[in-house]
Protein backbone atom coordinates (compact mmCIF):
# COMPACT_ATOMS: atom_id res chain seq x y z
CA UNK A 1 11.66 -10.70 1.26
CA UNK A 2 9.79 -7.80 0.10
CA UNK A 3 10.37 -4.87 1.84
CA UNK A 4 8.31 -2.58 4.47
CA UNK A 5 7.93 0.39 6.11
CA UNK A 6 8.23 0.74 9.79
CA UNK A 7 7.53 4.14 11.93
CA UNK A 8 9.27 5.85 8.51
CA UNK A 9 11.66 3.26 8.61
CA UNK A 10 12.26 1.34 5.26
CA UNK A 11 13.68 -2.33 6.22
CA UNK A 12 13.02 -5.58 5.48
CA UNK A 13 13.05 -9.35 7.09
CA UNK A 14 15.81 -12.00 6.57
CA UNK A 15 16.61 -15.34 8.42
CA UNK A 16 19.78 -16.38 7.82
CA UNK A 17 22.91 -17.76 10.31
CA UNK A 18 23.00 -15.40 12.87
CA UNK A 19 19.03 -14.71 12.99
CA UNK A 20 18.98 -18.36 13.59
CA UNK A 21 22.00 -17.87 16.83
CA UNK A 22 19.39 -15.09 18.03
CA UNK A 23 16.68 -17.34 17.88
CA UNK A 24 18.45 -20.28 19.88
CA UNK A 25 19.51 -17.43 22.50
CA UNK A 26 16.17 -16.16 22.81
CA UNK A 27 14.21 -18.72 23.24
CA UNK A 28 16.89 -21.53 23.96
CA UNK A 29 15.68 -23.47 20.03
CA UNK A 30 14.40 -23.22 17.18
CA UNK A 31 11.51 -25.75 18.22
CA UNK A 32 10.75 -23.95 21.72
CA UNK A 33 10.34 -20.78 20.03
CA UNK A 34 7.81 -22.73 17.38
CA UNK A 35 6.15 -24.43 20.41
CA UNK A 36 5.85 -20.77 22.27
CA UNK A 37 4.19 -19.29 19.16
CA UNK A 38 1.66 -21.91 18.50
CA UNK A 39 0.87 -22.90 22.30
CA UNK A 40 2.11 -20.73 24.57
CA UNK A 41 0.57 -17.97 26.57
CA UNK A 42 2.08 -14.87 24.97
CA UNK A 43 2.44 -16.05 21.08
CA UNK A 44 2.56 -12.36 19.78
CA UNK A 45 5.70 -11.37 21.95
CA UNK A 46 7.15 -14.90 20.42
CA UNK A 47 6.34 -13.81 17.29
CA UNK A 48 7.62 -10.05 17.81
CA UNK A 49 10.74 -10.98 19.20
CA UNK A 50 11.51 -13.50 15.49
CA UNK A 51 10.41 -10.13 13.34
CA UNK A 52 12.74 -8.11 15.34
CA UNK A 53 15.50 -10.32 14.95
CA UNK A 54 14.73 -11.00 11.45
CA UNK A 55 14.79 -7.19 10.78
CA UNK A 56 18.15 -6.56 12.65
CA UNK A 57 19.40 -9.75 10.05
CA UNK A 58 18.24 -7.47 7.07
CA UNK A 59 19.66 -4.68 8.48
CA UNK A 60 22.98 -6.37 8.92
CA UNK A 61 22.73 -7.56 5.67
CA UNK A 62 21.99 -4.36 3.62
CA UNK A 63 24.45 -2.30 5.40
CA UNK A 64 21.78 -0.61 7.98
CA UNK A 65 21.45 -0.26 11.63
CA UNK A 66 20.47 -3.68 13.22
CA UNK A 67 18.71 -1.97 16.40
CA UNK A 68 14.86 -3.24 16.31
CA UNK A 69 13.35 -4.70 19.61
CA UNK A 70 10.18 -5.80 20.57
CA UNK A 71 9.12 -2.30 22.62
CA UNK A 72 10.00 -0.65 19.01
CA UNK A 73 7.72 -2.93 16.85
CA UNK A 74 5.05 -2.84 19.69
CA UNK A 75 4.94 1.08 19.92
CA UNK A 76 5.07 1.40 16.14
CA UNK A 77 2.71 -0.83 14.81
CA UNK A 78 -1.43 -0.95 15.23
CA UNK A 79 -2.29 -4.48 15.78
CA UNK A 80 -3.69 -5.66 12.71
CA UNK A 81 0.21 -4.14 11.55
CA UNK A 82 1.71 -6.25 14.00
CA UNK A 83 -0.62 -9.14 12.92
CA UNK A 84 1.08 -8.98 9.04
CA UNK A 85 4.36 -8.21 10.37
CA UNK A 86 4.61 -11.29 12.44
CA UNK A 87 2.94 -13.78 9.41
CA UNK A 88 5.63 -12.51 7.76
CA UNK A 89 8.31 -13.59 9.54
CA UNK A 90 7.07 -16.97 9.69
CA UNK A 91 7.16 -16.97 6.12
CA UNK A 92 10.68 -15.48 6.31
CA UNK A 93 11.37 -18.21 8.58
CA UNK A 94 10.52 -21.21 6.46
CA UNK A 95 12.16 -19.31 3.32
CA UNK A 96 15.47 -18.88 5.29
CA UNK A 97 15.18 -22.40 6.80
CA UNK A 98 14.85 -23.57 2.65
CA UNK A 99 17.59 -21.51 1.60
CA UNK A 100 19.69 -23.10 4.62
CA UNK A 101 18.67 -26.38 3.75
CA UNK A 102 19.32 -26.03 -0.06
CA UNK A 103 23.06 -24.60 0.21
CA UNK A 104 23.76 -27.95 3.18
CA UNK A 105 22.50 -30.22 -0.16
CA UNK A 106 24.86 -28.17 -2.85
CA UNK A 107 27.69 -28.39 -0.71
């Protein structure tokens, strides 16, 4: 996923394995954290918490610091910022779920 700047930070967003064991812990699935984002009463701190974990999974993955939360992302970004950030972790979402889903077929 293309890359971004954060608060001076240059990261990126990535959904792979262990993004995916955040995302069961946080919000106990995959499908109740879907549900939360497109009915439930706080969809932005649904949303915030995926980008954050998706950012600590780039992080991991490019050798960084995996230490974004939600209070970071909410202090650092304006809201139309926040607004991109969290469309694109969806999109990082459904990439990583494809890429998932494509290595299960090949092997």
């Amino acid at each position: 996923m293309k890359g971004m700047t954060i608060a001076g930070r240059k990261t990126g967003l990535r959904f792979d394995v262990q993004a995916w064991l955040e995302v069961e812990e946080a919000f106990g699935s995959l499908e109740a954290m879907i549900r939360r984002m497109d009915e439930g009463e706080r969809p932005m701190e649904a949303a915030l918490t995926l980008a954050a974990i998706e950012i600590n999974a780039h992080e991991r993955h490019a050798g960084g610091t995996p230490d974004a939360t939600v209070e970071w992302l909410r202090a650092s970004l304006a809201p139309k910022e926040a607004a991109t950030l969290t469309a694109r972790a969806k999109l990082a979402l459904t990439e990583g779920m494809r890429r998932e889903h494509a290595e299960d077929d090949d092997g």
